[in-house]
Protein backbone atom coordinates (compact mmCIF):
# COMPACT_ATOMS: atom_id res chain seq x y z
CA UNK A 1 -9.20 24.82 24.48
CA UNK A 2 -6.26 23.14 23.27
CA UNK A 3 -5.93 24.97 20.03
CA UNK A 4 -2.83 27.30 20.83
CA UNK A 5 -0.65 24.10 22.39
CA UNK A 6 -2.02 22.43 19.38
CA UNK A 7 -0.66 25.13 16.96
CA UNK A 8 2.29 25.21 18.76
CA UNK A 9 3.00 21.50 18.51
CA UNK A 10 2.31 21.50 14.36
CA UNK A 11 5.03 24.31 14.05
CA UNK A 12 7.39 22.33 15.97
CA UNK A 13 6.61 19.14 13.74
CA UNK A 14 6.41 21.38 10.01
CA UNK A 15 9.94 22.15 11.09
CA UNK A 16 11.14 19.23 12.04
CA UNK A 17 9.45 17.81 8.84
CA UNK A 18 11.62 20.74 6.98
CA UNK A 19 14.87 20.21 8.09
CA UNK A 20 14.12 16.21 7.04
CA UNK A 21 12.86 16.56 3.68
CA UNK A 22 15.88 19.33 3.01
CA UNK A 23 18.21 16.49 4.16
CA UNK A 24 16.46 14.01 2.11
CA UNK A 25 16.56 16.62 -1.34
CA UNK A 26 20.22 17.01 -0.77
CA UNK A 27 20.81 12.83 -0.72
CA UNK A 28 18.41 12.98 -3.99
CA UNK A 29 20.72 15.78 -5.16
CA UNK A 30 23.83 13.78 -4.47
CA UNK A 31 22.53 10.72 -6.18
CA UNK A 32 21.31 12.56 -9.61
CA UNK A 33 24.92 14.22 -9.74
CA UNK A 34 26.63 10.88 -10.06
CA UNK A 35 23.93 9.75 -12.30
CA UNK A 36 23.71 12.75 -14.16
CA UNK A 37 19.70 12.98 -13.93
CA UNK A 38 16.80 14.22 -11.71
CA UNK A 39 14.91 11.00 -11.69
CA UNK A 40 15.78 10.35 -7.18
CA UNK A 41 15.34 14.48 -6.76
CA UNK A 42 12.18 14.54 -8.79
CA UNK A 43 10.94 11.25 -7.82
CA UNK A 44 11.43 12.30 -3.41
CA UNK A 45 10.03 16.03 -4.64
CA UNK A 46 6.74 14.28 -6.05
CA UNK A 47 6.56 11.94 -3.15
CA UNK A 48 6.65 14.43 -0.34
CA UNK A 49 3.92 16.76 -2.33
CA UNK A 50 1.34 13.56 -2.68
CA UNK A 51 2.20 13.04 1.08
CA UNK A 52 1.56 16.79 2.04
CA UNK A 53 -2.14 16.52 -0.09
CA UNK A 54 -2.76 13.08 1.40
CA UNK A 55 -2.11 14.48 5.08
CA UNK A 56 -4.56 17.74 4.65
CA UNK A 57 -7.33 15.72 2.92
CA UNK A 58 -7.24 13.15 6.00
CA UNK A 59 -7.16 15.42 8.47
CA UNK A 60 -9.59 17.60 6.98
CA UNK A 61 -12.04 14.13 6.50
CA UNK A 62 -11.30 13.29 10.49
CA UNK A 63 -12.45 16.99 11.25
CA UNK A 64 -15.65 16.82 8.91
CA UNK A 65 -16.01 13.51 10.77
CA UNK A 66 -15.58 14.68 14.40
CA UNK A 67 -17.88 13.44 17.38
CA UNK A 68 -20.11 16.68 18.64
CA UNK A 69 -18.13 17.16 21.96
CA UNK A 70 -15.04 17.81 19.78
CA UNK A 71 -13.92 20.76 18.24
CA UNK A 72 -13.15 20.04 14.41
CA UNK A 73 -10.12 22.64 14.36
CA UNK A 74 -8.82 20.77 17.35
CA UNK A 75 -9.19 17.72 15.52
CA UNK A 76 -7.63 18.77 12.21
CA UNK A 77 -4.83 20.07 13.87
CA UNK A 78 -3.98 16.81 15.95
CA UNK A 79 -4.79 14.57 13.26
CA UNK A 80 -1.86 17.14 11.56
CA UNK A 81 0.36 16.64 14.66
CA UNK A 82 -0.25 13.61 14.68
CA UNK A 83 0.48 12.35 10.40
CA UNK A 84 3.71 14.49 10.78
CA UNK A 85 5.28 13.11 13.52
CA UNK A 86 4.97 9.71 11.55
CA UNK A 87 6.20 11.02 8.38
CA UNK A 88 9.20 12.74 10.48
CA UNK A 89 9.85 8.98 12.08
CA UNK A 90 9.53 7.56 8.61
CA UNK A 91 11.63 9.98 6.92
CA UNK A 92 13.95 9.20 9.45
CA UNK A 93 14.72 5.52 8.64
């Protein structure tokens, strides 16, 4: 099946997802020091958790959904593919 290209591809997204929300903690960072709060680095550390429980509970309602001819781990793990290369694009704007 198409589980281990599948795998591979989430790795490849979860880091690129990494390596965007570390950028996004340091401009969070950078704005609390000249405000002298946490409100932007608490605020973007909230966000990104909601969006992490968000992405598993869809996924893992697409898989529960899944049409007989499809494999529901193949499914949850393209739906996962799939939410974190939009949250990569959108973290990128």
């Amino acid at each position: 099946g198409a589980r281990p290209c599948l795998e591979a591809l989430l790795t490849v997204e979860e880091r690129e997802l990494a390596q965007r929300y570390a950028a996004r903690l340091q401009q969070a960072r950078e704005r609390d020091a000249a405000t002298g709060g946490t409100k932007a680095y608490d605020a973007y550390a909230a966000s990104n958790s909601a969006w992490h429980a968000y992405r598993d509970a869809e996924c893992a309602l697409r898989s529960a959904n899944a049409p007989d001819a499809r494999d529901p781990a193949e499914v949850l793990l393209s739906c996962k593919v799939e939410l974190s290369r939009l949250r990569a694009a959108e973290m990128a704007r």
